[in-house]
Protein backbone atom coordinates (compact mmCIF):
# COMPACT_ATOMS: atom_id res chain seq x y z
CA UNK A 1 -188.39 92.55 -10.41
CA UNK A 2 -186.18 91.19 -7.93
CA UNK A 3 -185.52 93.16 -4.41
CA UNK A 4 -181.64 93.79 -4.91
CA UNK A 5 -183.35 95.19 -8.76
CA UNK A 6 -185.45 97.11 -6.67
CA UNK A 7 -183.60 98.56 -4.21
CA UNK A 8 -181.41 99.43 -6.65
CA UNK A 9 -183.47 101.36 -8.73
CA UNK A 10 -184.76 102.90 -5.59
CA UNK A 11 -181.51 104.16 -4.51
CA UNK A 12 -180.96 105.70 -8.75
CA UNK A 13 -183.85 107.79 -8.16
CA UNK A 14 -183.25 109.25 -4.87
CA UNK A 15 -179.46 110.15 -5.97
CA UNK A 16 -180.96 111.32 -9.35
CA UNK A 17 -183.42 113.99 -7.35
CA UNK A 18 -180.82 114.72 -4.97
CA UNK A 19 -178.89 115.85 -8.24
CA UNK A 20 -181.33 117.32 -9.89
CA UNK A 21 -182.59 119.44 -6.60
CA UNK A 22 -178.82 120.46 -5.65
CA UNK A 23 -178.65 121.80 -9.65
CA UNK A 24 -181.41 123.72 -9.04
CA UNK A 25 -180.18 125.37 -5.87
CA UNK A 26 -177.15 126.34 -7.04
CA UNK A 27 -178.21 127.55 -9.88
CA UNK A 28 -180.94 129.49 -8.40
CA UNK A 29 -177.84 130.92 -5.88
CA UNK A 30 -176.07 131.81 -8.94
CA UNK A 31 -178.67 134.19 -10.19
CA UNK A 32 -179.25 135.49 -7.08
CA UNK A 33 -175.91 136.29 -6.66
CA UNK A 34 -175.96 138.09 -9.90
CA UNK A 35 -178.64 140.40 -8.77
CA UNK A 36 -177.77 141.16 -5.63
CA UNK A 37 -173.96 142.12 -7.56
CA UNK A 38 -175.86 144.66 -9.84
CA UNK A 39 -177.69 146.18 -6.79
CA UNK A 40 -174.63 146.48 -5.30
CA UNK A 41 -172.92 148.36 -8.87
CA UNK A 42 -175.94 150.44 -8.99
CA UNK A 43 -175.88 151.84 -5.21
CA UNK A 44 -171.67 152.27 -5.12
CA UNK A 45 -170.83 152.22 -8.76
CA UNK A 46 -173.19 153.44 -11.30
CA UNK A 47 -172.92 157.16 -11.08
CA UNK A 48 -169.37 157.31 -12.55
CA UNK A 49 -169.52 153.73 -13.75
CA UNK A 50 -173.19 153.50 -15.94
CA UNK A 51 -173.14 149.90 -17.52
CA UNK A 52 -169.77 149.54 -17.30
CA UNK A 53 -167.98 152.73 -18.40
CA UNK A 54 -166.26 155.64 -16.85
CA UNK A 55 -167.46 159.07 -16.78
CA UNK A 56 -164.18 160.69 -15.10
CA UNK A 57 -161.48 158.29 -17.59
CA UNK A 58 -163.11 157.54 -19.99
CA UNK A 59 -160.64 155.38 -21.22
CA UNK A 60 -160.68 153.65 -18.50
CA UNK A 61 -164.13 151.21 -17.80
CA UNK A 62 -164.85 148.70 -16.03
CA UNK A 63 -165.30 146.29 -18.87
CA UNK A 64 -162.56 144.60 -19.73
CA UNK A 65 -160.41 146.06 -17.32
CA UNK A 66 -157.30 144.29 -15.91
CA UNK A 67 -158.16 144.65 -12.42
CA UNK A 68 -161.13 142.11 -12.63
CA UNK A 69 -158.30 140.16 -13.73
CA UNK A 70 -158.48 138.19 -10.32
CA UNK A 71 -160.85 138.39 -7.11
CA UNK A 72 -157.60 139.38 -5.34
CA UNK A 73 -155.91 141.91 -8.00
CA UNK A 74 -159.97 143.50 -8.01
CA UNK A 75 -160.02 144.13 -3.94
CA UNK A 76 -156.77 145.15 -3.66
CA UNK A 77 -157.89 148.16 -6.08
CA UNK A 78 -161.29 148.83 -4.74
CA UNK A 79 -158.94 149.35 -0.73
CA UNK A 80 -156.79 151.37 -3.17
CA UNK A 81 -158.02 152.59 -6.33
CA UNK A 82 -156.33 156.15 -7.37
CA UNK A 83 -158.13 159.71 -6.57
CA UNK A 84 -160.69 160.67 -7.43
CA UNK A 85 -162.66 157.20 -7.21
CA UNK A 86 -163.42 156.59 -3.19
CA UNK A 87 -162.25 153.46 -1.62
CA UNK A 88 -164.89 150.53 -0.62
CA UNK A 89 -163.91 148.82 2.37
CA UNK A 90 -167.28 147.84 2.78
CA UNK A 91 -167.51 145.92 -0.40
CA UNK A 92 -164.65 144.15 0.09
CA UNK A 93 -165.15 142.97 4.11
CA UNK A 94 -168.36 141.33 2.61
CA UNK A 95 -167.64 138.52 1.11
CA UNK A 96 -170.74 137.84 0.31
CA UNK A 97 -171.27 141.28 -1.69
CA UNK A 98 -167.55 141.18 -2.93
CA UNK A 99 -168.46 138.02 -4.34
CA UNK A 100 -171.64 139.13 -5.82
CA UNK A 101 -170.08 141.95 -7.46
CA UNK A 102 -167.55 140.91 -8.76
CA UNK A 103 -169.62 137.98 -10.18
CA UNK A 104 -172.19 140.47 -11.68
CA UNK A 105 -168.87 142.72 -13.52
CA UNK A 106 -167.68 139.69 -15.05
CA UNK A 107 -170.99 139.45 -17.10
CA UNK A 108 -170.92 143.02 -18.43
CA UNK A 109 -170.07 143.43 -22.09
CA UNK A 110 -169.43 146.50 -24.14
């Protein structure tokens, strides 16, 4: 093999790991995100809201509902939502929990 050959196939494999390793990371920060949003549900959410539903409206869960329509349409409801459900400033000066939750909501089914 030539040296431009072998440089060449040098440089495929160290962009092909770099690829592969930023995959992994990513997807690893994916699921973590994930499970940091349902520890999040569990410790604000899940006593009205068990996997997803309502206890108070119970027409009303969290599946499928139109404010998870949007990241935006989502916080401005959790600094607003209507009595009796508290409002979570906290969740939604986090990014990084915001993010997480709403994340985590978006993979609940009924």
């Amino acid at each position: 093999m030539t040296k431009p050959v072998k440089t060449i196939v040098v440089i495929f494999g160290l962009v092909s790991i770099v690829i592969v390793g930023y995959n992994f990371f990513e997807k690893a920060k994916a699921e973590n995100s994930l499970v940091l949003g349902e520890k999040v549900f569990k410790a604000n959410c899940a006593g009205c809201h068990f996997n997803g539903l309502n206890a108070i409206k119970k027409d009303k869960p969290v599946i499928g509902s139109s404010k998870l329509a949007s990241p935006g349409a989502f916080k401005a409801f959790l600094n607003n939502p209507p009595p009796p459900m508290p409002k979570y400033p906290n969740l939604t000066a986090d990014a990084v929990q915001f993010g997480a939750i709403y994340t985590y909501l978006q993979t609940l089914k009924k």
